[in-house]
N, C-alpha and C. Protein backbone atom coordinates (compact mmCIF):
# COMPACT_ATOMS: atom_id res chain seq x y z
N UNK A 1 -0.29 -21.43 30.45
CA UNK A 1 -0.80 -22.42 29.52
C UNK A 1 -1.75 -21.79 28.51
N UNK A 2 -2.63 -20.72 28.84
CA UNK A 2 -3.85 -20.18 27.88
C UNK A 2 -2.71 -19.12 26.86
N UNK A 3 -2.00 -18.90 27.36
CA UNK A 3 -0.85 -17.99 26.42
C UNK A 3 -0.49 -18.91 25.59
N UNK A 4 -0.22 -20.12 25.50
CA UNK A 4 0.62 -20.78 24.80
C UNK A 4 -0.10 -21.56 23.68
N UNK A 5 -1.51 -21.52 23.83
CA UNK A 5 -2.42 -21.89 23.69
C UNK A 5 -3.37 -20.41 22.29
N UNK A 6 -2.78 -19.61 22.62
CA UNK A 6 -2.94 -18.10 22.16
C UNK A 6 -2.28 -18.25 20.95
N UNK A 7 -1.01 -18.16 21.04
CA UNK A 7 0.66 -18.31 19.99
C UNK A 7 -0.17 -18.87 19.20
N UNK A 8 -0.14 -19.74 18.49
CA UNK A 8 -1.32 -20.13 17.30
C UNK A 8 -2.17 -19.56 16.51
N UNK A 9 -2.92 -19.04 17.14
CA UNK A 9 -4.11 -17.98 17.31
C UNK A 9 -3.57 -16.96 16.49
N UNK A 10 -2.48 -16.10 17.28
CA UNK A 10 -2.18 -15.36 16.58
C UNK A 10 -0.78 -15.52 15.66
N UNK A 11 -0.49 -16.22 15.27
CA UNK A 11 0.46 -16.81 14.09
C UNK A 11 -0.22 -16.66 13.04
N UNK A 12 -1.56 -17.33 13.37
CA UNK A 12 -2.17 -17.47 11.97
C UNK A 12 -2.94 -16.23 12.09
N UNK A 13 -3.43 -15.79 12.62
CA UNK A 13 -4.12 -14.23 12.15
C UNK A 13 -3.02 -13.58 11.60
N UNK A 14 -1.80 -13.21 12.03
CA UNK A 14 -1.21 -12.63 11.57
C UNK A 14 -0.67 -12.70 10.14
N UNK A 15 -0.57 -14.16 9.42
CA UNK A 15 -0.37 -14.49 8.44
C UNK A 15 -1.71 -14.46 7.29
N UNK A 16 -2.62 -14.69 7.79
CA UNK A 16 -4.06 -14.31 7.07
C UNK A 16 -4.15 -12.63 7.13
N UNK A 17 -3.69 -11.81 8.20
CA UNK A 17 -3.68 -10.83 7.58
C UNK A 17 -2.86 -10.27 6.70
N UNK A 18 -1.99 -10.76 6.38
CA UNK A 18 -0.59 -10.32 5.70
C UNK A 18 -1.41 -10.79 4.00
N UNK A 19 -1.57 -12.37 3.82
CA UNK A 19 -2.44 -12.32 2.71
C UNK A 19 -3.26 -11.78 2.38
N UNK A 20 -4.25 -11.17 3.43
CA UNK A 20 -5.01 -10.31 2.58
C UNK A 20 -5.20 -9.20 2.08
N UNK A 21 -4.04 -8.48 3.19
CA UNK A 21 -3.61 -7.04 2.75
C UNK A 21 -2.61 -6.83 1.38
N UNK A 22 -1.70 -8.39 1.31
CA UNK A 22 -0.92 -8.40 -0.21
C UNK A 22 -2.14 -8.85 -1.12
N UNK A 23 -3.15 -9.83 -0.89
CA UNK A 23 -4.31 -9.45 -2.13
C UNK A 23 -4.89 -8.18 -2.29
N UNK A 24 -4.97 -7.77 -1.29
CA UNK A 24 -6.21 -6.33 -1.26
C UNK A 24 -4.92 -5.18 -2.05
N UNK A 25 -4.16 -5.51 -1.77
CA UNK A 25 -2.65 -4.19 -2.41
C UNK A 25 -2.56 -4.43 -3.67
N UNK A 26 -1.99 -5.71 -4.45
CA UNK A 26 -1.51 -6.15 -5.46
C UNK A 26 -2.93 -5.93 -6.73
N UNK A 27 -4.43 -6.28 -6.23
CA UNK A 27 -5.40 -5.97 -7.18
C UNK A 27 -5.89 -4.66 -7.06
N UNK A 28 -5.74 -3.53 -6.16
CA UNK A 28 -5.91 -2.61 -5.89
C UNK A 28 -4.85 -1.80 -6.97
N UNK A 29 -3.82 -1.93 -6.86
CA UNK A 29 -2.58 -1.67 -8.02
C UNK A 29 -2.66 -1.98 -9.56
N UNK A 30 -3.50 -3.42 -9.50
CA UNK A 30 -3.22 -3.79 -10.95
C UNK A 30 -4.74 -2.93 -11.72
N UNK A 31 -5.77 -2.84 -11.06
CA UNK A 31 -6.97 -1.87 -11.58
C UNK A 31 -6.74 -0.82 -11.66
N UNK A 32 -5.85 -0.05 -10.56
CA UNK A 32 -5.39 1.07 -10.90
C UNK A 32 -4.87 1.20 -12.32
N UNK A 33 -3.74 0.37 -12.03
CA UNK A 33 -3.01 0.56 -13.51
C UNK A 33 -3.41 0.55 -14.62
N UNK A 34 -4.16 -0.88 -14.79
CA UNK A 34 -5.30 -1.21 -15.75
C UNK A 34 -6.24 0.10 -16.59
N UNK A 35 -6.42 0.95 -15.46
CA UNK A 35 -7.40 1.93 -15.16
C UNK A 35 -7.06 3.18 -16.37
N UNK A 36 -5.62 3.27 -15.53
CA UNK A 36 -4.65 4.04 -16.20
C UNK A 36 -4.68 4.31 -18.01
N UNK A 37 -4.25 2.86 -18.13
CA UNK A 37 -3.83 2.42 -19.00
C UNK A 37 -4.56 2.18 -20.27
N UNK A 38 -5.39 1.24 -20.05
CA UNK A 38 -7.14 1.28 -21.12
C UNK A 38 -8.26 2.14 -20.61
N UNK A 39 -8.25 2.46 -19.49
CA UNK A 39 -9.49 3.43 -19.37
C UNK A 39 -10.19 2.82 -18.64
N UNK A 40 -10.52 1.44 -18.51
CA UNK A 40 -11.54 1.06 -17.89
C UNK A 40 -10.92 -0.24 -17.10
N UNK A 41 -11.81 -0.82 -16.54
CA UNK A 41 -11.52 -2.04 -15.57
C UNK A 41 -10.63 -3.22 -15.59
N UNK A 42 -9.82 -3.68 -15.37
CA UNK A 42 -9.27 -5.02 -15.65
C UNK A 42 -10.42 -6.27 -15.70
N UNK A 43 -10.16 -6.88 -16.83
CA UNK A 43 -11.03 -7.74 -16.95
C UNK A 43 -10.54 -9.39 -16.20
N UNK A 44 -11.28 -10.47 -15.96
CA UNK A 44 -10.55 -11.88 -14.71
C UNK A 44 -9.37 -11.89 -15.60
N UNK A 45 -8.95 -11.54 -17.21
CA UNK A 45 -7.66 -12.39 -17.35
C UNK A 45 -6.57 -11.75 -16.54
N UNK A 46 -6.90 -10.41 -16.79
CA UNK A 46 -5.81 -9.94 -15.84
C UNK A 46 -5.14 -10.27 -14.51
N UNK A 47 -6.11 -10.92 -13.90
CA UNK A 47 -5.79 -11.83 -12.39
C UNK A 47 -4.99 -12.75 -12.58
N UNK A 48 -4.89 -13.46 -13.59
CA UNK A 48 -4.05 -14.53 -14.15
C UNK A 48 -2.63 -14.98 -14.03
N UNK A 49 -2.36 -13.30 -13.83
CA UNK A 49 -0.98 -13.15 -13.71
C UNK A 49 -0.41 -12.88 -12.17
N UNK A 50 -1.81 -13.06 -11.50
CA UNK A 50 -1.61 -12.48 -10.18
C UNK A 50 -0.30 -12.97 -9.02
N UNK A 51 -0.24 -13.88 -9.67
CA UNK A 51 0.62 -15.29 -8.65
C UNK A 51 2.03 -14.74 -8.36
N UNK A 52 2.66 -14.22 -8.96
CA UNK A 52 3.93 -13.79 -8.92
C UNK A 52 4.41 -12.68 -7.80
N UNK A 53 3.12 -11.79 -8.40
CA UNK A 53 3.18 -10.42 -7.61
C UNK A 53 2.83 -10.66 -5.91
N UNK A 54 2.16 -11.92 -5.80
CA UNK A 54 1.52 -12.18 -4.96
C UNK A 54 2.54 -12.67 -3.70
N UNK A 55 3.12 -13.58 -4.31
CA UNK A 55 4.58 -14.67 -3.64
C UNK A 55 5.57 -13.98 -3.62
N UNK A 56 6.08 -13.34 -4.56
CA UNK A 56 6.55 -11.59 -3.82
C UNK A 56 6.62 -10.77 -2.98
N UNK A 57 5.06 -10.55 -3.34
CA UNK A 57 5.17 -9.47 -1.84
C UNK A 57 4.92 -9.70 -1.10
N UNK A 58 4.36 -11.24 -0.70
CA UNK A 58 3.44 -11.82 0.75
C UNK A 58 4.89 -12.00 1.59
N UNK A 59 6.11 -12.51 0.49
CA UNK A 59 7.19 -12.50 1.27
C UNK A 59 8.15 -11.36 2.29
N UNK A 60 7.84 -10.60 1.14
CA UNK A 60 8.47 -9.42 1.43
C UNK A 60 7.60 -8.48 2.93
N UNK A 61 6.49 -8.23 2.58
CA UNK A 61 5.43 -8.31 3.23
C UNK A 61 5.49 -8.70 4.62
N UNK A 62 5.87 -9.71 4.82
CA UNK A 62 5.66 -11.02 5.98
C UNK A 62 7.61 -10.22 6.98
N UNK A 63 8.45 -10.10 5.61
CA UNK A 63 9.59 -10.12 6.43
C UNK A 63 9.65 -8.45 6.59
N UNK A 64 8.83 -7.50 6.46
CA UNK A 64 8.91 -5.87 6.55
C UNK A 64 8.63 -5.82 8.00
N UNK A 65 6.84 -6.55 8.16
CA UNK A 65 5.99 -5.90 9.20
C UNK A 65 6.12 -6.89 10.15
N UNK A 66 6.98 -7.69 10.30
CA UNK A 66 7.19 -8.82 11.20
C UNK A 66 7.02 -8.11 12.44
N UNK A 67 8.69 -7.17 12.84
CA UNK A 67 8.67 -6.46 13.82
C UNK A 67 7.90 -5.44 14.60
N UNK A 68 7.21 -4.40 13.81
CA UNK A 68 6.60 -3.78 13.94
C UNK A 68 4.81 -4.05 14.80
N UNK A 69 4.65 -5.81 13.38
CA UNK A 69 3.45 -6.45 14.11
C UNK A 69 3.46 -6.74 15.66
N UNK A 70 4.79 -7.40 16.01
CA UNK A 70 4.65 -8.08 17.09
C UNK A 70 4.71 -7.08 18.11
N UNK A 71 5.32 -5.86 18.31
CA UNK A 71 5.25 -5.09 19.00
C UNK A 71 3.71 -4.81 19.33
N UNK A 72 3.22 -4.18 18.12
CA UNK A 72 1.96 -3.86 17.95
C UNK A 72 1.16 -5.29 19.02
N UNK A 73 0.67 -6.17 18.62
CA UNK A 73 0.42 -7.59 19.19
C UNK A 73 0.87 -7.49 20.36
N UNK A 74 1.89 -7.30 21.12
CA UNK A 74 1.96 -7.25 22.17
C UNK A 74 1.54 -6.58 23.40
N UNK A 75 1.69 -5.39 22.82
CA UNK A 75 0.90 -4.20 23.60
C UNK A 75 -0.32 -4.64 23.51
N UNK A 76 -1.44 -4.34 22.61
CA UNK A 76 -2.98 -4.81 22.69
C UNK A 76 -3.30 -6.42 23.67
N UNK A 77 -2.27 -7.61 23.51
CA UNK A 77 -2.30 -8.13 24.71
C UNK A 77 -2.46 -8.05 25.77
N UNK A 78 -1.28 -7.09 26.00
CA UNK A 78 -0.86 -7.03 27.27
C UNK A 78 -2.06 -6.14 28.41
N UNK A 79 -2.76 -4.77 27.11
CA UNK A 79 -3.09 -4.23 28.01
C UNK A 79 -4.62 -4.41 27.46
N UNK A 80 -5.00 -5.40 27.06
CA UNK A 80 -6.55 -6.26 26.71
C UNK A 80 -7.06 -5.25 25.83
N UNK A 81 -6.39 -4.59 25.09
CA UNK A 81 -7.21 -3.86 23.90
C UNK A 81 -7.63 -4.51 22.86
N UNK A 82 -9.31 -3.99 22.39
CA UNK A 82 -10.04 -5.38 21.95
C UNK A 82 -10.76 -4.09 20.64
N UNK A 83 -10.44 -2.88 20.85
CA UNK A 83 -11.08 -1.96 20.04
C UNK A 83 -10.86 -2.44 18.65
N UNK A 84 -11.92 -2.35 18.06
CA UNK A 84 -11.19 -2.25 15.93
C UNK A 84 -10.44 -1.07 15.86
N UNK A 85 -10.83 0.06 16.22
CA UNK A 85 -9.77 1.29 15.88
C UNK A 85 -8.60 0.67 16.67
N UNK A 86 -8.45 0.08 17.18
CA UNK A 86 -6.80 0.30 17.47
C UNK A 86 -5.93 -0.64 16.62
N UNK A 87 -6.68 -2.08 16.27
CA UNK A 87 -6.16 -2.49 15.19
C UNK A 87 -5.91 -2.07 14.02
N UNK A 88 -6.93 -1.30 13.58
CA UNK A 88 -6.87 -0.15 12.56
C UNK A 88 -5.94 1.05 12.28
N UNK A 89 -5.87 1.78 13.54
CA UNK A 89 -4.61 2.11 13.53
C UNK A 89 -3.05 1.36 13.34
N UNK A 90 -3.03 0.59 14.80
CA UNK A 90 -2.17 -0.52 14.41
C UNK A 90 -1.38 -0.75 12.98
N UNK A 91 -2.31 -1.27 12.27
CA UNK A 91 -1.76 -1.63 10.87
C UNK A 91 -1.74 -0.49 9.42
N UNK A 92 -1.98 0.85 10.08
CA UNK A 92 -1.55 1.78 9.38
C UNK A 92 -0.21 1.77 9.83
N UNK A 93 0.07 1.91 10.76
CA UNK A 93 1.43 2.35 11.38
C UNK A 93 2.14 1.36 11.12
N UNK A 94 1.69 0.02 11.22
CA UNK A 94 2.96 -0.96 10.72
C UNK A 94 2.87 -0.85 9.11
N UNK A 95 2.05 -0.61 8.43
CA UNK A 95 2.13 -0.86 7.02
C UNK A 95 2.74 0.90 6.68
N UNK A 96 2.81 1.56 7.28
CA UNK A 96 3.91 2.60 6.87
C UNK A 96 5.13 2.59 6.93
N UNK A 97 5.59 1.92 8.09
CA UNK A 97 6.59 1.29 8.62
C UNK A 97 7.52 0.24 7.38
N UNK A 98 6.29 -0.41 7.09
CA UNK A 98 7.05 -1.50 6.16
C UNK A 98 7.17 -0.46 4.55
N UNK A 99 6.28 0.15 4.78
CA UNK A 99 6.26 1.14 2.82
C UNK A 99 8.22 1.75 3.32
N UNK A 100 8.10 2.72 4.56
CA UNK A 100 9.59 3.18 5.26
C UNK A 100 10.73 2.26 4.65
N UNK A 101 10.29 0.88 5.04
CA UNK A 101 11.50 0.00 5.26
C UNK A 101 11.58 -0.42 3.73
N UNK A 102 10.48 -0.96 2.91
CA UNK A 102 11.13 -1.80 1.59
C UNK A 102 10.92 -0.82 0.51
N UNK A 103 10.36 0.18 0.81
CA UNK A 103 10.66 1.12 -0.74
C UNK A 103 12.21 1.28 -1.50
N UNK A 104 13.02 1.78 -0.41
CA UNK A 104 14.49 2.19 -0.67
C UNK A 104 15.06 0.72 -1.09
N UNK A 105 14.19 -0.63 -0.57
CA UNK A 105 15.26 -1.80 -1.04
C UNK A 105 14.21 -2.76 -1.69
N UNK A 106 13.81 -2.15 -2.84
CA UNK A 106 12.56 -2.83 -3.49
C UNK A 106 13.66 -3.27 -4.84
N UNK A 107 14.15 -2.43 -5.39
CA UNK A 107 15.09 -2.54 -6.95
C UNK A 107 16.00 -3.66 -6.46
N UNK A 108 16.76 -3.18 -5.51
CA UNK A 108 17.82 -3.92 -5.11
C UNK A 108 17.12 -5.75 -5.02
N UNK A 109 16.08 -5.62 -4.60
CA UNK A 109 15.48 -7.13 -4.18
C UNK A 109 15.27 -7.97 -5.72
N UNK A 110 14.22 -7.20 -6.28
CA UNK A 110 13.94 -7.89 -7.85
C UNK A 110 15.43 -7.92 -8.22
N UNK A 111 15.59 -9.83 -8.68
CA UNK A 111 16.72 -9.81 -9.93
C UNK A 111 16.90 -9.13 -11.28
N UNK A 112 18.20 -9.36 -11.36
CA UNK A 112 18.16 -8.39 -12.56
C UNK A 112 17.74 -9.04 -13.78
N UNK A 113 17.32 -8.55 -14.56
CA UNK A 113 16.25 -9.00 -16.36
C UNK A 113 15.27 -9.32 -15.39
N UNK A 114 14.06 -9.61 -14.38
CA UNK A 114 13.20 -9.78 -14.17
C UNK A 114 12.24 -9.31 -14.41
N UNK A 115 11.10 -9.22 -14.94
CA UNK A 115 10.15 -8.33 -15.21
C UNK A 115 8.77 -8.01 -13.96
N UNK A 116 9.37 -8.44 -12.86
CA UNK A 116 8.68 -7.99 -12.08
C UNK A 116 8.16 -6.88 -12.18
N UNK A 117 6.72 -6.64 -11.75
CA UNK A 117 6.52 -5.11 -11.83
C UNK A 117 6.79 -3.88 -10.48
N UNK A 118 7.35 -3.20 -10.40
CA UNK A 118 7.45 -1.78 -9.25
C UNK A 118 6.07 -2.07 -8.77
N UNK A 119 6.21 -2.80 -7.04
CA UNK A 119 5.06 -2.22 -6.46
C UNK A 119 4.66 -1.98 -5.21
N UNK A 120 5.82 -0.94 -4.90
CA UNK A 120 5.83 -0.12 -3.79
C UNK A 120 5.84 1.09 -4.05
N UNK A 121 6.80 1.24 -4.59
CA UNK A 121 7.54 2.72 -4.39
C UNK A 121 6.30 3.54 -4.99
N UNK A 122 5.25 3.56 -6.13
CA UNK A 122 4.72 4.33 -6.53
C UNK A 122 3.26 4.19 -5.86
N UNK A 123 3.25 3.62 -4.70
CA UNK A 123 1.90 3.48 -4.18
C UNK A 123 2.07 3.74 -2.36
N UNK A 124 2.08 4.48 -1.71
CA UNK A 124 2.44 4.64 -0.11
C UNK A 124 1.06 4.49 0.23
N UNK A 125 -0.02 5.22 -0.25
CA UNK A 125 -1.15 5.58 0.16
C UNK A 125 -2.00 4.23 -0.01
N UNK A 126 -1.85 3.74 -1.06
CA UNK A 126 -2.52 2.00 -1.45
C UNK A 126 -2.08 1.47 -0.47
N UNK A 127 -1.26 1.05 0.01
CA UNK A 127 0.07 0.22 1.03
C UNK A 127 -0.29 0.58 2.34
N UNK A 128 -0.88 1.80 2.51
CA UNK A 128 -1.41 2.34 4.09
C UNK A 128 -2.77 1.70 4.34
N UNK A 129 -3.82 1.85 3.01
CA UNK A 129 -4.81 1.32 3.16
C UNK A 129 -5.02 0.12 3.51
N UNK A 130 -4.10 -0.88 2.33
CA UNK A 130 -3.82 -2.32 3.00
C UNK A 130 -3.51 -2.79 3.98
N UNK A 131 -2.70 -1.72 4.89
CA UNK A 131 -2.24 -2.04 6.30
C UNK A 131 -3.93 -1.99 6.87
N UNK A 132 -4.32 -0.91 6.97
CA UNK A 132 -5.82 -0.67 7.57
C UNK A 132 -6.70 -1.92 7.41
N UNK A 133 -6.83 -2.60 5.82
CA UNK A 133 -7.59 -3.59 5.95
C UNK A 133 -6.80 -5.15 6.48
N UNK A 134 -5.45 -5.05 6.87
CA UNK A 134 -4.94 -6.29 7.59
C UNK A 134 -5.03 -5.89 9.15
N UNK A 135 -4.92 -4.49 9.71
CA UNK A 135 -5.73 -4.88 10.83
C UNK A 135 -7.22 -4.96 10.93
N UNK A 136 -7.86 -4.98 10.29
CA UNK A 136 -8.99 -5.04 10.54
C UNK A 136 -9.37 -6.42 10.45
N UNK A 137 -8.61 -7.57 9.49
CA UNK A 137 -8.43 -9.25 8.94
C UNK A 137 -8.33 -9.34 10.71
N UNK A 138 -7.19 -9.07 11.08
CA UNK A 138 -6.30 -9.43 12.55
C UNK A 138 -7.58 -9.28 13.56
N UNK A 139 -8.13 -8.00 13.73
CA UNK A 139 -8.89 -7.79 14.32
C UNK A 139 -9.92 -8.71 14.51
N UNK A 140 -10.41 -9.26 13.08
CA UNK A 140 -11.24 -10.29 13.44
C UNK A 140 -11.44 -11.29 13.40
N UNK A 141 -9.63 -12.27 13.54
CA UNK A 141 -9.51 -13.29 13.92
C UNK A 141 -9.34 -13.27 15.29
N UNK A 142 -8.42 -12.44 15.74
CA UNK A 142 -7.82 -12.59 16.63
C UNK A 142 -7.97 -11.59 17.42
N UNK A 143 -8.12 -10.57 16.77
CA UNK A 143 -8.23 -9.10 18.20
C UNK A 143 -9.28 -8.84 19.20
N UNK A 144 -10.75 -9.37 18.54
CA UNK A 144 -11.65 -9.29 19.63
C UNK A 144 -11.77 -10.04 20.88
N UNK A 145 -10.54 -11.29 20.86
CA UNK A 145 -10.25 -12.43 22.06
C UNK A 145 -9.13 -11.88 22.70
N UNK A 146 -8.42 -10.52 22.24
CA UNK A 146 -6.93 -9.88 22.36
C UNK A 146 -6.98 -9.72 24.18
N UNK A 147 -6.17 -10.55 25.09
CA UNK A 147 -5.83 -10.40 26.31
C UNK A 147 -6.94 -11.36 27.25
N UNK A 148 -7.64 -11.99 26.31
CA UNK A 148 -8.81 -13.03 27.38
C UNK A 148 -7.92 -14.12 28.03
N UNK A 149 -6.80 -14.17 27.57
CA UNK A 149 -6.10 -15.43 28.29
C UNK A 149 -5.64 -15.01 29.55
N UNK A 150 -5.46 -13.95 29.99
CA UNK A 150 -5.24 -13.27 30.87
C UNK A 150 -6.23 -13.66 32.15
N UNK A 151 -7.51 -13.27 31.99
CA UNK A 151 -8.59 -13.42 33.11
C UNK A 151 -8.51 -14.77 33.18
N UNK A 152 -8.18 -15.61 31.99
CA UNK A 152 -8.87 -17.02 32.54
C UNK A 152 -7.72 -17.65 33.57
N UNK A 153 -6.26 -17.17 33.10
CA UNK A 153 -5.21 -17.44 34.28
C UNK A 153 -5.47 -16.90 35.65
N UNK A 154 -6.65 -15.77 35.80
CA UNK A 154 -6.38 -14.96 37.07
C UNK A 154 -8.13 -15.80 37.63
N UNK A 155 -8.47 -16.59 36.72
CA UNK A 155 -10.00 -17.07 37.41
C UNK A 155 -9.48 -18.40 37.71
N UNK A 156 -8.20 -18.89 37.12
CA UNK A 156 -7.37 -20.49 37.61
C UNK A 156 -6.96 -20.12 39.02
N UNK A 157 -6.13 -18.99 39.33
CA UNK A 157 -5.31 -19.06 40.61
C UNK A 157 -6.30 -18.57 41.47
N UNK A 158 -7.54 -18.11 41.14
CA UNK A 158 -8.22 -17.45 42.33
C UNK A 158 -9.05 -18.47 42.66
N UNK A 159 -9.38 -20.05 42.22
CA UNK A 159 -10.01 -20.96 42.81
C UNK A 159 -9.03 -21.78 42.85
């Protein structure tokens, strides 16, 4: 019952981390570029346009590191790991995983005449970081409670 009770818990951490690592990626990219480009900072209009890039990749995003997450999620369950470094790790490894998986099928995805902008393939290292700061989101919705449902089932059957 405290497992099932969990599922929730981490549904939504997992989805709050996914948003924040596609915010923390997508403005991390566009200052870069910005950077690039005029020299200096993107100014709020530039955010303006954020929405697209955003619903994009939260999708894409969501359907890369699905697998990878839950694995990840499962193990730290299972074996009550509650560390930030391991979430931290964690979501390097899945957010490499997902750079692995949607770089090669990033073109293919954007329709064609779309003006979407490229924003994977020229960023692995941005995309790793973002993984780092979605486990760390995960971590602190959900990872520091990671495997407590456990004891409270083993403090039910022992009274």
């Amino acid at each position: 019952m405290a497992l099932i009770c969990r599922l929730p818990v981490i549904v939504l951490a997992f989805l709050a981390a996914c948003v924040i690592a596609e915010a923390f990626y997508v403005i991390v990219v566009l200052e870069y570029e910005s950077f690039q480009l005029r020299g200096k900072i993107a100014g709020p209009h530039v955010f303006a346009g954020l929405i697209e890039p955003l619903g994009f990749g939260f999708k894409l995003l969501c359907a890369t590191t699905a697998l990878p997450a839950i694995v990840a999620v499962t193990i730290t369950e299972l074996t009550c790991r509650r560390a930030a470094w391991v979430y931290l790790v964690a979501g390097a490894a899945t957010a490499l995983v997902c750079y692995l998986v949607a770089a090669p099928f990033e073109r293919k995805l954007i329709p064609q005449g779309h003006n979407t902008p490229s924003l994977i393939e020229p960023y692995p290292i941005s995309m790793v970081v973002a993984g780092i700061v979605a486990g760390a989101a995960y971590w602190l919705i959900a990872g520091r409670t990671a495997g407590l449902w456990r004891k409270a089932n083993r403090a039910k059957l022992a009274s």
